[in-house]
PDB file of N, CA and C in Angstrom:
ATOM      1  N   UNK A   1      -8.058 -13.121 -49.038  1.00  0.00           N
ATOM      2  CA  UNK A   1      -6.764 -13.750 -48.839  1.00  0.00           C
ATOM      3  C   UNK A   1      -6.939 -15.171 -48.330  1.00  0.00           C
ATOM      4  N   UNK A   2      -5.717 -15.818 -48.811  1.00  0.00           N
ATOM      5  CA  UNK A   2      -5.794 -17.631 -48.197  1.00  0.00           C
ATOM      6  C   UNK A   2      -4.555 -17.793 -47.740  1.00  0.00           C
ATOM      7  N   UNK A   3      -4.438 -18.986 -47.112  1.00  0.00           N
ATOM      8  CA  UNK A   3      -2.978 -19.136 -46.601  1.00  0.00           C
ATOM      9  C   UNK A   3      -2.652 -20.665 -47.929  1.00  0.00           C
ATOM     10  N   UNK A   4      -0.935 -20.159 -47.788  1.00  0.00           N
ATOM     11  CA  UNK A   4      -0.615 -21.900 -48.924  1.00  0.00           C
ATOM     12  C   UNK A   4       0.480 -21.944 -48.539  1.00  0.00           C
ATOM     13  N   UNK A   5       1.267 -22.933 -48.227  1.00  0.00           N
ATOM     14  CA  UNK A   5       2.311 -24.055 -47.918  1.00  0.00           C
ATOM     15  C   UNK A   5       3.276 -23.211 -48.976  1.00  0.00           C
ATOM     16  N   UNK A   6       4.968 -22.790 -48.758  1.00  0.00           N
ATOM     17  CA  UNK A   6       5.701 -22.932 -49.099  1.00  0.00           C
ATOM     18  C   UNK A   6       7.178 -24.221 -49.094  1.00  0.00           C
ATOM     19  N   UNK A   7       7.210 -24.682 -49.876  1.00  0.00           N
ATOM     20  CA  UNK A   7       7.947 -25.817 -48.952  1.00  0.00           C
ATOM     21  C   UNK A   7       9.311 -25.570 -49.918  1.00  0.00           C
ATOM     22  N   UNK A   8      10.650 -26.083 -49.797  1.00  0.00           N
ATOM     23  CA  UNK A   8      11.764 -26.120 -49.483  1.00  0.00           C
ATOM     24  C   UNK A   8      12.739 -27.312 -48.874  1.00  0.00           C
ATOM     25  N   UNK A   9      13.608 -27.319 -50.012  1.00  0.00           N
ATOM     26  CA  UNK A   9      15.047 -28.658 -48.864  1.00  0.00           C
ATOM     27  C   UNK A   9      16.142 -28.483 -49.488  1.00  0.00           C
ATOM     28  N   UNK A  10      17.106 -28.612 -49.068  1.00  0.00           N
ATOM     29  CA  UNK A  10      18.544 -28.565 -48.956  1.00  0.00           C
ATOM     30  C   UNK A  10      19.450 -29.920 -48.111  1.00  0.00           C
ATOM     31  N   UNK A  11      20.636 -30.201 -49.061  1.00  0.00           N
ATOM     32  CA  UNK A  11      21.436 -31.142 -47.838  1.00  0.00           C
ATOM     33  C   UNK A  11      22.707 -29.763 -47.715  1.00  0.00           C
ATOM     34  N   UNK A  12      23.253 -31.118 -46.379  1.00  0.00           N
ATOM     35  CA  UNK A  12      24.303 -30.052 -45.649  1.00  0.00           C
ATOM     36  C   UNK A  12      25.684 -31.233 -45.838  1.00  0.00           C
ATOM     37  N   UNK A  13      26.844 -30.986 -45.843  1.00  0.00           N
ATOM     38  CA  UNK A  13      27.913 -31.991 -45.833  1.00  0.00           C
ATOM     39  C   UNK A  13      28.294 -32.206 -44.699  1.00  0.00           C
ATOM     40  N   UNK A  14      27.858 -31.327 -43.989  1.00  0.00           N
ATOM     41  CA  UNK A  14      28.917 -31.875 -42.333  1.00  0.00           C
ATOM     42  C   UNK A  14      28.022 -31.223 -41.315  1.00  0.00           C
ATOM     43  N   UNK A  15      27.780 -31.667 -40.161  1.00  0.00           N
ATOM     44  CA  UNK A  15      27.003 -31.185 -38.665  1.00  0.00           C
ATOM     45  C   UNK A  15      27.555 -30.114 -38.366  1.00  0.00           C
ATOM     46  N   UNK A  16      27.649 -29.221 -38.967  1.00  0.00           N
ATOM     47  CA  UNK A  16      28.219 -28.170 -38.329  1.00  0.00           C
ATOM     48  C   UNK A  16      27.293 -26.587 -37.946  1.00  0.00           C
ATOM     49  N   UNK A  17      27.482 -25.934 -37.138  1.00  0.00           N
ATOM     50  CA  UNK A  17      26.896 -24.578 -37.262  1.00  0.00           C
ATOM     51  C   UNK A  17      26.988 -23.906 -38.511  1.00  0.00           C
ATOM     52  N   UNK A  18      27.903 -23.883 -39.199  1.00  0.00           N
ATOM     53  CA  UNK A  18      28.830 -22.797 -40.208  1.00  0.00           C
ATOM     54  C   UNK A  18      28.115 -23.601 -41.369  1.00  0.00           C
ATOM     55  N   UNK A  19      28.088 -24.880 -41.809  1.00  0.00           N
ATOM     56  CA  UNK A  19      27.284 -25.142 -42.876  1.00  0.00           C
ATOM     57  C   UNK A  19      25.580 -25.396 -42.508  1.00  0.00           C
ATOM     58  N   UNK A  20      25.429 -25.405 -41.297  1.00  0.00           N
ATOM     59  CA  UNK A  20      23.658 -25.362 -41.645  1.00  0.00           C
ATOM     60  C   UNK A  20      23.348 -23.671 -41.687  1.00  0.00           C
ATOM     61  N   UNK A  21      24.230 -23.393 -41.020  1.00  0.00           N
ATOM     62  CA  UNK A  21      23.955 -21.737 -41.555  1.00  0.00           C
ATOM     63  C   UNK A  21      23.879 -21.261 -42.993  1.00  0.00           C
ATOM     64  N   UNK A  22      24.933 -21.377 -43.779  1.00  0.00           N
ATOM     65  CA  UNK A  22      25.027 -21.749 -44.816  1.00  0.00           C
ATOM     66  C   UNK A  22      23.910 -21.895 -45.929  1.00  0.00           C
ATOM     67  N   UNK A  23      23.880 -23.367 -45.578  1.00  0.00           N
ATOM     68  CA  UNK A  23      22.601 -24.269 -46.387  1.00  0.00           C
ATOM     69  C   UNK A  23      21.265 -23.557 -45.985  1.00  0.00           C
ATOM     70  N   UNK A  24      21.186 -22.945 -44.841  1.00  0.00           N
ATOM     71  CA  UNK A  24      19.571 -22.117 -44.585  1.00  0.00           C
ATOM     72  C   UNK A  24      19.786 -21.016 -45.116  1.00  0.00           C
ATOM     73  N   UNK A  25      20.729 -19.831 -45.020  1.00  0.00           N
ATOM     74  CA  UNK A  25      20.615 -18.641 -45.714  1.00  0.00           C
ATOM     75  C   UNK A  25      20.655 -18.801 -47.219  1.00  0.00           C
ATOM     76  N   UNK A  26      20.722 -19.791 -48.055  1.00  0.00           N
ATOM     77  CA  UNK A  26      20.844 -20.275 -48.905  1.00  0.00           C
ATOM     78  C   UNK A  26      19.732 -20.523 -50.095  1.00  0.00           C
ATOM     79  N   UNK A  27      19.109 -21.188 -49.190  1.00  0.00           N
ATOM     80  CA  UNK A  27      17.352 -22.166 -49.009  1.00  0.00           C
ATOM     81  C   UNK A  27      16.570 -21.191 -48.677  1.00  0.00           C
ATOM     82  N   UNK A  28      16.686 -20.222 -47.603  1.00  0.00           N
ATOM     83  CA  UNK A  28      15.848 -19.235 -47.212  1.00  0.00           C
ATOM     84  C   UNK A  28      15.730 -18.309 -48.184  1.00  0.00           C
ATOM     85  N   UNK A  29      16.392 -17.480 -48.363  1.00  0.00           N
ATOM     86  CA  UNK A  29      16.902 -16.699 -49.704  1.00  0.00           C
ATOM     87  C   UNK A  29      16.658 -17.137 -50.648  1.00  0.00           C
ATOM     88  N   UNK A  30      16.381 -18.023 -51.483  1.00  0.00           N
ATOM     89  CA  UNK A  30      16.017 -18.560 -52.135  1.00  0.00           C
ATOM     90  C   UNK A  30      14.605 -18.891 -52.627  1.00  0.00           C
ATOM     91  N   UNK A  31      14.048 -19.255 -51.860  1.00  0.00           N
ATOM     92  CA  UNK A  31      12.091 -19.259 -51.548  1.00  0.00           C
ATOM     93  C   UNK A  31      11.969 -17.865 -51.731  1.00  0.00           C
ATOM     94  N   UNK A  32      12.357 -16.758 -51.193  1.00  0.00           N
ATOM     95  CA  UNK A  32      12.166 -15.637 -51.072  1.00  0.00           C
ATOM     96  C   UNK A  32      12.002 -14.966 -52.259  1.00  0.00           C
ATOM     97  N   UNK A  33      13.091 -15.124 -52.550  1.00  0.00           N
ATOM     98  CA  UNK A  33      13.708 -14.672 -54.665  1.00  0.00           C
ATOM     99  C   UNK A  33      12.552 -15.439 -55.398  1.00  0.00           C
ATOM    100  N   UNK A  34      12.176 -16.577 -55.148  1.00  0.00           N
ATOM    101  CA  UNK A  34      11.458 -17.521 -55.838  1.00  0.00           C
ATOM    102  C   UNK A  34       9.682 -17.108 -56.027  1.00  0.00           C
ATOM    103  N   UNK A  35       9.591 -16.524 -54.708  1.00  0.00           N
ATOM    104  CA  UNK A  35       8.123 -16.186 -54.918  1.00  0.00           C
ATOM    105  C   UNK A  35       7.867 -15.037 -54.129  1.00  0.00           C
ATOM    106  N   UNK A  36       8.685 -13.858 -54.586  1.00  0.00           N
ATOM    107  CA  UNK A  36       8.355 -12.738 -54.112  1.00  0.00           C
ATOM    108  C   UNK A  36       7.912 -12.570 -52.838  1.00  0.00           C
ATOM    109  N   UNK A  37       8.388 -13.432 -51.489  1.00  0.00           N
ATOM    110  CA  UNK A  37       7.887 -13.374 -50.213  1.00  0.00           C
ATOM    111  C   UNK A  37       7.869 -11.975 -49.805  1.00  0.00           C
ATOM    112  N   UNK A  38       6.829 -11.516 -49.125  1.00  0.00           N
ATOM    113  CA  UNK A  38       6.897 -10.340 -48.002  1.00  0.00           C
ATOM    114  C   UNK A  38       6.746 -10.725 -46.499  1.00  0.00           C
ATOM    115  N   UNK A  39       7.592 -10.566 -45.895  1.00  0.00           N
ATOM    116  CA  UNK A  39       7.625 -10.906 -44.556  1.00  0.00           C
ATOM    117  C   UNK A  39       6.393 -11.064 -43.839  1.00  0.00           C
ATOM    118  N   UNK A  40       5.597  -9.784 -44.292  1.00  0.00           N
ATOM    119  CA  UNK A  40       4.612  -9.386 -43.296  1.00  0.00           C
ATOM    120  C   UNK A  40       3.250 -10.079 -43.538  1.00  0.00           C
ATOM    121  N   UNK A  41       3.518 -11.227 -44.611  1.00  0.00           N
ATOM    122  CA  UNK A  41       2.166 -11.739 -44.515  1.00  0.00           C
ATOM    123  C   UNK A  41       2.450 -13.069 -44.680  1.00  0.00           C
ATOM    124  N   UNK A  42       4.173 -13.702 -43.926  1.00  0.00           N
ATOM    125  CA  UNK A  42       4.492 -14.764 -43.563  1.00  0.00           C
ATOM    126  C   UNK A  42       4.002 -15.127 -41.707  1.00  0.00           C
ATOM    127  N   UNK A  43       2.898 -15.992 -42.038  1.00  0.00           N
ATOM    128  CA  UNK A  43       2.229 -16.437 -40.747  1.00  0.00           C
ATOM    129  C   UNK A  43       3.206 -17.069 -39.538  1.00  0.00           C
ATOM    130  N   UNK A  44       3.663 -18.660 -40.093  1.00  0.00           N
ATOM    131  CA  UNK A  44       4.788 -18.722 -39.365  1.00  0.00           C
ATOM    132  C   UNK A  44       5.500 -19.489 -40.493  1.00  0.00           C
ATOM    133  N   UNK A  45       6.929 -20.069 -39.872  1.00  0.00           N
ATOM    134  CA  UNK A  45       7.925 -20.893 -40.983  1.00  0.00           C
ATOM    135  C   UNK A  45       8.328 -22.233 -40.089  1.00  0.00           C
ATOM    136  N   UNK A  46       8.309 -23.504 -40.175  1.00  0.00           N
ATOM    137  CA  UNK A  46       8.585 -24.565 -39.674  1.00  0.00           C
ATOM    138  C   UNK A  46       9.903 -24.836 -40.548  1.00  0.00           C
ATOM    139  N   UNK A  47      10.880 -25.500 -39.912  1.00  0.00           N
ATOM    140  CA  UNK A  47      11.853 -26.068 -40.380  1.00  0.00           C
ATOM    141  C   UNK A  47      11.770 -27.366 -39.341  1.00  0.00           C
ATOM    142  N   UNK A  48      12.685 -28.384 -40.408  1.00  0.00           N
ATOM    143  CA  UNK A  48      12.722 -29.648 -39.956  1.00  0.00           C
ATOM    144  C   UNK A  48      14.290 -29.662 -40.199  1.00  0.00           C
ATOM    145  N   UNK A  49      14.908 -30.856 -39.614  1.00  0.00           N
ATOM    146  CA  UNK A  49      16.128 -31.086 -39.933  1.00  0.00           C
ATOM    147  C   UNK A  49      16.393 -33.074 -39.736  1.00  0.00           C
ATOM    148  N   UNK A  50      16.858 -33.734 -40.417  1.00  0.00           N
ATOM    149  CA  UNK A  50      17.026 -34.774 -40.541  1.00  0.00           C
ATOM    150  C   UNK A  50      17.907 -35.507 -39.014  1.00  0.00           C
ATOM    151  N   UNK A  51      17.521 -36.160 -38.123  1.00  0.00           N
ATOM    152  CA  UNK A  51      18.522 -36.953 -37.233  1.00  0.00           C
ATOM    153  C   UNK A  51      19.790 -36.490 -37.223  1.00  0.00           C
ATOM    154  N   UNK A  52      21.064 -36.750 -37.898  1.00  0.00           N
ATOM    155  CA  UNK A  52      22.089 -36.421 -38.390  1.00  0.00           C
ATOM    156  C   UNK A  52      22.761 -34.656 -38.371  1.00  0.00           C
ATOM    157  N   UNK A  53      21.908 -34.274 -38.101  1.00  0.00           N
ATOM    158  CA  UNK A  53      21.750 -32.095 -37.968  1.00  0.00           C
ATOM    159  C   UNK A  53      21.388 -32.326 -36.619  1.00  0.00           C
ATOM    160  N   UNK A  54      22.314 -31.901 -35.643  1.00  0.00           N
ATOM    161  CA  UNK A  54      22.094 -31.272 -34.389  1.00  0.00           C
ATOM    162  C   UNK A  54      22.890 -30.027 -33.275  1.00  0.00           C
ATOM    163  N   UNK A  55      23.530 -29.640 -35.132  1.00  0.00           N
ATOM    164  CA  UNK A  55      24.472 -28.745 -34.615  1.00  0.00           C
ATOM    165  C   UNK A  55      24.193 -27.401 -34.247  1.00  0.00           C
ATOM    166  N   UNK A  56      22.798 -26.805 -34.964  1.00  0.00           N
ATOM    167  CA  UNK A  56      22.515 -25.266 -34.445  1.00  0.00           C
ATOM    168  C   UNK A  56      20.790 -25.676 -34.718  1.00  0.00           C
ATOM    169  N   UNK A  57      19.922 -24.848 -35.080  1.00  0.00           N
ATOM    170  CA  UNK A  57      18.620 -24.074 -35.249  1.00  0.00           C
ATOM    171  C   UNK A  57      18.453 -23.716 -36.292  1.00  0.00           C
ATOM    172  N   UNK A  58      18.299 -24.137 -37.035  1.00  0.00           N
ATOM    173  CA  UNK A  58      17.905 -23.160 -38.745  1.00  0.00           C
ATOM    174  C   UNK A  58      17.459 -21.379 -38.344  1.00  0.00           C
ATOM    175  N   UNK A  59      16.539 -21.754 -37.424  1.00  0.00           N
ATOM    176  CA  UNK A  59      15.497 -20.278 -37.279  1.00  0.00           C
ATOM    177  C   UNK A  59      16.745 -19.456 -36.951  1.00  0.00           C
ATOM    178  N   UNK A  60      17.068 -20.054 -36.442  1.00  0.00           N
ATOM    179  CA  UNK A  60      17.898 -18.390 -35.190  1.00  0.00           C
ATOM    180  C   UNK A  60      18.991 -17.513 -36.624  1.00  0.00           C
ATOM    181  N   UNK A  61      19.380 -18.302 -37.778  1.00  0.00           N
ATOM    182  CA  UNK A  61      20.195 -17.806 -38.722  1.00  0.00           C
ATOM    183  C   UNK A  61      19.052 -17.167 -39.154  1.00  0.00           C
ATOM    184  N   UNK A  62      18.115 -17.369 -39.501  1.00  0.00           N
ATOM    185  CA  UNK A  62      17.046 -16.405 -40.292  1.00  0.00           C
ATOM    186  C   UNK A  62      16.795 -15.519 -39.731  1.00  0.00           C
ATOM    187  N   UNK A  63      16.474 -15.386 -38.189  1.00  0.00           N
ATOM    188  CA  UNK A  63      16.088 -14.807 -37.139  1.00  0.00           C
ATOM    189  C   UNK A  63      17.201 -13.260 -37.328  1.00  0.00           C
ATOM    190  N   UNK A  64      18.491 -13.772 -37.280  1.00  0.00           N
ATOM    191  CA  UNK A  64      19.988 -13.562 -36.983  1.00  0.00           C
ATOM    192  C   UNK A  64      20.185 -12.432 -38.833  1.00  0.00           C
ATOM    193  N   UNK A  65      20.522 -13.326 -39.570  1.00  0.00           N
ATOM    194  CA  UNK A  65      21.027 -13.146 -40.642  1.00  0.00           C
ATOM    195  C   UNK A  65      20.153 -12.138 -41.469  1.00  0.00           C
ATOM    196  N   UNK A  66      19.161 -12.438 -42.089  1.00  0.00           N
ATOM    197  CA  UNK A  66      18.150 -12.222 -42.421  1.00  0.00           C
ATOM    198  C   UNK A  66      17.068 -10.720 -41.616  1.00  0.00           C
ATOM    199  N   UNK A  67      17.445 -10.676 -40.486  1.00  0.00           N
ATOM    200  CA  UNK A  67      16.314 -10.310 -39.901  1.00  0.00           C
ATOM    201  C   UNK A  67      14.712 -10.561 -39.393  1.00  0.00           C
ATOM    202  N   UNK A  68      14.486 -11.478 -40.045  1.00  0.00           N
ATOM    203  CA  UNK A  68      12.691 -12.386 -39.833  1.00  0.00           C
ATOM    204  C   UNK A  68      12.614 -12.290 -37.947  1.00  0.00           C
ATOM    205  N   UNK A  69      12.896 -11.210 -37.374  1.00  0.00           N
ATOM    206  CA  UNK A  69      12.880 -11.338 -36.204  1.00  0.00           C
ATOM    207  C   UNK A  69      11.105 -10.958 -35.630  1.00  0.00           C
ATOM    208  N   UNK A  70      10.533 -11.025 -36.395  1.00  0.00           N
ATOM    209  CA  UNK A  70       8.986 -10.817 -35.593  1.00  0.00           C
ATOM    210  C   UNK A  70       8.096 -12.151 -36.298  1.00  0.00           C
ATOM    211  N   UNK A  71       8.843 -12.845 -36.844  1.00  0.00           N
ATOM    212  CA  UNK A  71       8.129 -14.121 -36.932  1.00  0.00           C
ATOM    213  C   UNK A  71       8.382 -15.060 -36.171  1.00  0.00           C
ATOM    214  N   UNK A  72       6.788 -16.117 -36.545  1.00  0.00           N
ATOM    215  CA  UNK A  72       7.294 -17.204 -35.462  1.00  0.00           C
ATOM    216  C   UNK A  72       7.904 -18.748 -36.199  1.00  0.00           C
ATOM    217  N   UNK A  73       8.901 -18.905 -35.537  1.00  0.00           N
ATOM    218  CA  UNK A  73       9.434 -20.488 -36.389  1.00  0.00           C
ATOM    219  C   UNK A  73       9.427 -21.646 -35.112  1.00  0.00           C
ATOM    220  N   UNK A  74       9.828 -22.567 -36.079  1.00  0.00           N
ATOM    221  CA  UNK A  74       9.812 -23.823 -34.972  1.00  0.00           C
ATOM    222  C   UNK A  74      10.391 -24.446 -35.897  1.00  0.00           C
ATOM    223  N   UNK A  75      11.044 -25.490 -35.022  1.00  0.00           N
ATOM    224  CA  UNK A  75      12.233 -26.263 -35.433  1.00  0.00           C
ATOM    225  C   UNK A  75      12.199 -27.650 -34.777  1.00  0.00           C
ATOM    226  N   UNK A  76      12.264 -28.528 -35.670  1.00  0.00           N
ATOM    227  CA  UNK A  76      11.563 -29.938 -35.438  1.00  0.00           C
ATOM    228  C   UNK A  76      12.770 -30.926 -36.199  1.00  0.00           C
ATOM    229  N   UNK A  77      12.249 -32.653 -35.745  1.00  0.00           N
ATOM    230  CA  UNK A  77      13.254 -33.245 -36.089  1.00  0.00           C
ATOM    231  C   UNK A  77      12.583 -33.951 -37.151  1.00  0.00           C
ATOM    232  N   UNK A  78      12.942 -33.682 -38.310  1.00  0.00           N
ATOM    233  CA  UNK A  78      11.982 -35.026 -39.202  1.00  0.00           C
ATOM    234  C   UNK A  78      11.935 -36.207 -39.339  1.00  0.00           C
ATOM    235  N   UNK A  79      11.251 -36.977 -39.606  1.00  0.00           N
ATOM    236  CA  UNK A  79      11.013 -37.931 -38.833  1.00  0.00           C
ATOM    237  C   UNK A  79      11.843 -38.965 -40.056  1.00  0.00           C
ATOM    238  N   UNK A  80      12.044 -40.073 -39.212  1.00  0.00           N
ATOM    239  CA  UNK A  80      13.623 -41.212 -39.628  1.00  0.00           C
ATOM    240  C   UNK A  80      12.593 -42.246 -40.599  1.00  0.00           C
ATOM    241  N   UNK A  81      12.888 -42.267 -41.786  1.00  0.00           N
ATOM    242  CA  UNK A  81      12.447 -42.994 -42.524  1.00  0.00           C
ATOM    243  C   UNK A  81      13.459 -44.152 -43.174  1.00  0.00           C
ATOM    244  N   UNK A  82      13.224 -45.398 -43.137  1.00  0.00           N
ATOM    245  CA  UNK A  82      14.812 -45.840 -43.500  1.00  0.00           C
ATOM    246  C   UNK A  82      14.694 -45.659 -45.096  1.00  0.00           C
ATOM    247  N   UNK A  83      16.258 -45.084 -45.421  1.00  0.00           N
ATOM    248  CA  UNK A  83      16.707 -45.479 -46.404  1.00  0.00           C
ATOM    249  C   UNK A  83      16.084 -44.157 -47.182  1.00  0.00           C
ATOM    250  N   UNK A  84      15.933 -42.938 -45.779  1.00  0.00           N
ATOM    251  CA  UNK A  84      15.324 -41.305 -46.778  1.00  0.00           C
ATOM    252  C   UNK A  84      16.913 -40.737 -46.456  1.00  0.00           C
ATOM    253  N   UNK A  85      16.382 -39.358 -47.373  1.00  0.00           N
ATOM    254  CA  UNK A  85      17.570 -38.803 -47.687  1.00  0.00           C
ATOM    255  C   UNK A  85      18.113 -38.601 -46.183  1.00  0.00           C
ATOM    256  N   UNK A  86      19.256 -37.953 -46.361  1.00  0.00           N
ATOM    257  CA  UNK A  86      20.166 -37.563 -45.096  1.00  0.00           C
ATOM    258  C   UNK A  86      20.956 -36.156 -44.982  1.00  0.00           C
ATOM    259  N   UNK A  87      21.258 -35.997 -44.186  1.00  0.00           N
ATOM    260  CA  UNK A  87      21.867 -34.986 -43.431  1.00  0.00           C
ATOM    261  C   UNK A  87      21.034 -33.263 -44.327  1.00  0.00           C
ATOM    262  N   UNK A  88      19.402 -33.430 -44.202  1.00  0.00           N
ATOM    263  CA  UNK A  88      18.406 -32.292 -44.909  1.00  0.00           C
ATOM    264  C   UNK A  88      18.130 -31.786 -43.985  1.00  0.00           C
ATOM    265  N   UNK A  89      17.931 -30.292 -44.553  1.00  0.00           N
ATOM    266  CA  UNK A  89      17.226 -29.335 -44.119  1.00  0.00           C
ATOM    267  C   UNK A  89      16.024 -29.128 -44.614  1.00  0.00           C
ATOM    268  N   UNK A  90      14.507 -29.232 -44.070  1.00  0.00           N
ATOM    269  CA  UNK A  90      13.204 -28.726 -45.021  1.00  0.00           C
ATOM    270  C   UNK A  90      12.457 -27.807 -44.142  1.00  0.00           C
ATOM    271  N   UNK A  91      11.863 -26.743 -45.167  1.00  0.00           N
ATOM    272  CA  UNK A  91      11.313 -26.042 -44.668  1.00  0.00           C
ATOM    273  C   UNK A  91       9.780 -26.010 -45.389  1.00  0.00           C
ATOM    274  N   UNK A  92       8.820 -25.040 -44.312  1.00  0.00           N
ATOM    275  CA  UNK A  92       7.451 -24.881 -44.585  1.00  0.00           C
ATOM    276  C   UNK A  92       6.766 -23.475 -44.336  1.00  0.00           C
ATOM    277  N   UNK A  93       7.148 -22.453 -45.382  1.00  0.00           N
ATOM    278  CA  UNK A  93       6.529 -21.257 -44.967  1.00  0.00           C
ATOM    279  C   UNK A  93       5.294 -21.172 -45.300  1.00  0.00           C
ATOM    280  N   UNK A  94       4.318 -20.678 -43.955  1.00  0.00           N
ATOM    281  CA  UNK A  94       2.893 -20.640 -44.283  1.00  0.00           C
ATOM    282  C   UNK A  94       2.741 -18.844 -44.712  1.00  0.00           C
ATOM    283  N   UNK A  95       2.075 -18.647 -45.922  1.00  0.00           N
ATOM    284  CA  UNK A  95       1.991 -17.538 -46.509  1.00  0.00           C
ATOM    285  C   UNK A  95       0.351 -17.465 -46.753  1.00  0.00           C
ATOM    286  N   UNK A  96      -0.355 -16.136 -46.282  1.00  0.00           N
ATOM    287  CA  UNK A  96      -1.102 -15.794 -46.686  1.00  0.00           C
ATOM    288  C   UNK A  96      -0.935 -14.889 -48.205  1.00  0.00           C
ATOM    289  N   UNK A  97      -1.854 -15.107 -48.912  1.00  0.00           N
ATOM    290  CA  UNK A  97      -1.886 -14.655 -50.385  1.00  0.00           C
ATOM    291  C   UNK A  97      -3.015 -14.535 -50.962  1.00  0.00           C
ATOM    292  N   UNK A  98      -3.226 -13.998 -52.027  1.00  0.00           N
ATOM    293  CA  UNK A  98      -4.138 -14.117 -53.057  1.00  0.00           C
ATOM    294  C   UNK A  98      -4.343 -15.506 -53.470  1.00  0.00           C
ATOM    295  N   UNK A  99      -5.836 -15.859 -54.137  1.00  0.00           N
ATOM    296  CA  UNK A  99      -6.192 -16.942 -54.217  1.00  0.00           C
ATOM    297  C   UNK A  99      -5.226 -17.721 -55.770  1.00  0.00           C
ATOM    298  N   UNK A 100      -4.643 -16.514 -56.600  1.00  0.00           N
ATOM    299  CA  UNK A 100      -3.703 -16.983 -57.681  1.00  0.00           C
ATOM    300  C   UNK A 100      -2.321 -17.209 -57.454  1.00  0.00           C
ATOM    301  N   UNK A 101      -1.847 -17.028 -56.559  1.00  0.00           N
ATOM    302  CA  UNK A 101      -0.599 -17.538 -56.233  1.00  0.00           C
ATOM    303  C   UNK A 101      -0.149 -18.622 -56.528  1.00  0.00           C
ATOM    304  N   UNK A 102       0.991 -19.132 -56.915  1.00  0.00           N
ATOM    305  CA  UNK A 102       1.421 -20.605 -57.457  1.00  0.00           C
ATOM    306  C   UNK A 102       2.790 -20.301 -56.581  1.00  0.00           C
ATOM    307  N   UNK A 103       2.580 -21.048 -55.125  1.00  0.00           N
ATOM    308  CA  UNK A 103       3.826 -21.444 -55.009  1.00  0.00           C
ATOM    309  C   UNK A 103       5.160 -21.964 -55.741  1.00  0.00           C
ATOM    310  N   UNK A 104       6.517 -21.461 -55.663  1.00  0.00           N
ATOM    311  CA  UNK A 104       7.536 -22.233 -56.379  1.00  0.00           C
ATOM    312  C   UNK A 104       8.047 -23.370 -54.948  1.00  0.00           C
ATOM    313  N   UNK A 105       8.039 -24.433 -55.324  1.00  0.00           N
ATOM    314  CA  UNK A 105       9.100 -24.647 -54.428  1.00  0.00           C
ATOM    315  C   UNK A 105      10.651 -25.016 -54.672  1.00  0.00           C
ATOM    316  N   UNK A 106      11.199 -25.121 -53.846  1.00  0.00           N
ATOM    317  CA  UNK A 106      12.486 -25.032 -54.038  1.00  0.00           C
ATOM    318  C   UNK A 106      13.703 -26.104 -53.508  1.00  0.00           C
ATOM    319  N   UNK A 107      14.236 -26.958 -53.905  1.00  0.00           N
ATOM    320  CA  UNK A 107      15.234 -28.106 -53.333  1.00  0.00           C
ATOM    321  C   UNK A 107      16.549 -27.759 -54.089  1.00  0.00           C
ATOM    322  N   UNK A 108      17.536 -28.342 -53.179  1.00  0.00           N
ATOM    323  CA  UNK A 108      18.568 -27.437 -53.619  1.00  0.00           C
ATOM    324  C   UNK A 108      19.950 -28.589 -52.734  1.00  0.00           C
ATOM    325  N   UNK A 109      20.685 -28.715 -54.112  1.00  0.00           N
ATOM    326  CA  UNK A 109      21.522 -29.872 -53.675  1.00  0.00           C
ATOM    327  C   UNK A 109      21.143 -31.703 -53.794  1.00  0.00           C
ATOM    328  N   UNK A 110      21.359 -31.898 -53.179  1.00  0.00           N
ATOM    329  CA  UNK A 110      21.037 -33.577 -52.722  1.00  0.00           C
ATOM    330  C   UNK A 110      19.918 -33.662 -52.431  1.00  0.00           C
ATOM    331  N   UNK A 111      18.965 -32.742 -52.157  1.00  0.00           N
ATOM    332  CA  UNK A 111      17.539 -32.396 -52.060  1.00  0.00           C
ATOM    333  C   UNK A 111      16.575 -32.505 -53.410  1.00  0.00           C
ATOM    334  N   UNK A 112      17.026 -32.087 -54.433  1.00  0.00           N
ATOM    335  CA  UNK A 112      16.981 -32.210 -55.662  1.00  0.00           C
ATOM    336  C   UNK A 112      15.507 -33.542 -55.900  1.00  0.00           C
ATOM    337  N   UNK A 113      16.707 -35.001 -55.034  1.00  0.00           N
ATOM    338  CA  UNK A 113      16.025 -36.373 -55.027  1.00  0.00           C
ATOM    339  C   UNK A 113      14.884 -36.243 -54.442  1.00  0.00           C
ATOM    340  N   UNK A 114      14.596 -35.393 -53.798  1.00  0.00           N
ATOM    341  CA  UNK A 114      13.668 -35.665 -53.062  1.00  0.00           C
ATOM    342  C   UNK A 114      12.199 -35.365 -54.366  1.00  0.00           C
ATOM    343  N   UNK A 115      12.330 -34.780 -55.288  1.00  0.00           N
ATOM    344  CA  UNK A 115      11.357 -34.476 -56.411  1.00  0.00           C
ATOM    345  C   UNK A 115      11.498 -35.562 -57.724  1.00  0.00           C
ATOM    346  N   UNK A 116      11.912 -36.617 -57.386  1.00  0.00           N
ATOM    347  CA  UNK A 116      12.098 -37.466 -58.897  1.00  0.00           C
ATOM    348  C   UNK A 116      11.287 -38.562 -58.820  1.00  0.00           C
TER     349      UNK A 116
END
């Protein structure tokens, strides 16, 4: 087994609890569907959130919603680049796997830009 980077982004329209909730069960769910995640051999999951997001925690909805309650997350501010996207959510699940695995990743919304 090896470990490999899942990565992930989403925008949100407004600072709110109710849409970063939203936009993460969304994004989360999504990676999941995307590459057959199993919890139990998700190491940990980092989320970032853009300046502009300071209304809740990404984790605690996954934590919450989801159930991922025996993993470990962390939640960080990404860092201010001028003139980068805005009001994002990104994430980084570290997955142990087989050495053939092909991560999907996944952007979703206004996030989209972030791959062109």
């Amino acid at each position: 087994m090896i470990t490999k980077g899942i990565r992930g982004a989403i925008t949100v329209d407004t600072n709110n609890a109710e849409d970063i909730k939203t936009a993460t069960i969304e994004l989360f769910t999504q990676l999941i569907k995307e590459n057959n995640i199993n919890k139990d051999f998700v190491s940990h999951v980092i989320f970032t959130m853009t300046k502009e997001l300071d209304a809740a925690y990404p984790a605690k909805f996954v934590r919450q919603d989801l159930g991922w309650d025996k993993t470990a997350f962390m939640c960080e501010q990404e860092l201010d680049v001028e003139n980068s996207l805005k009001k994002c959510i990104r994430v980084l699940i570290v997955y142990n796997c087989e050495n053939n695995f092909e991560p999907k990743f996944v952007y979703l919304k206004g996030a989209k830009d972030l791959r062109k």
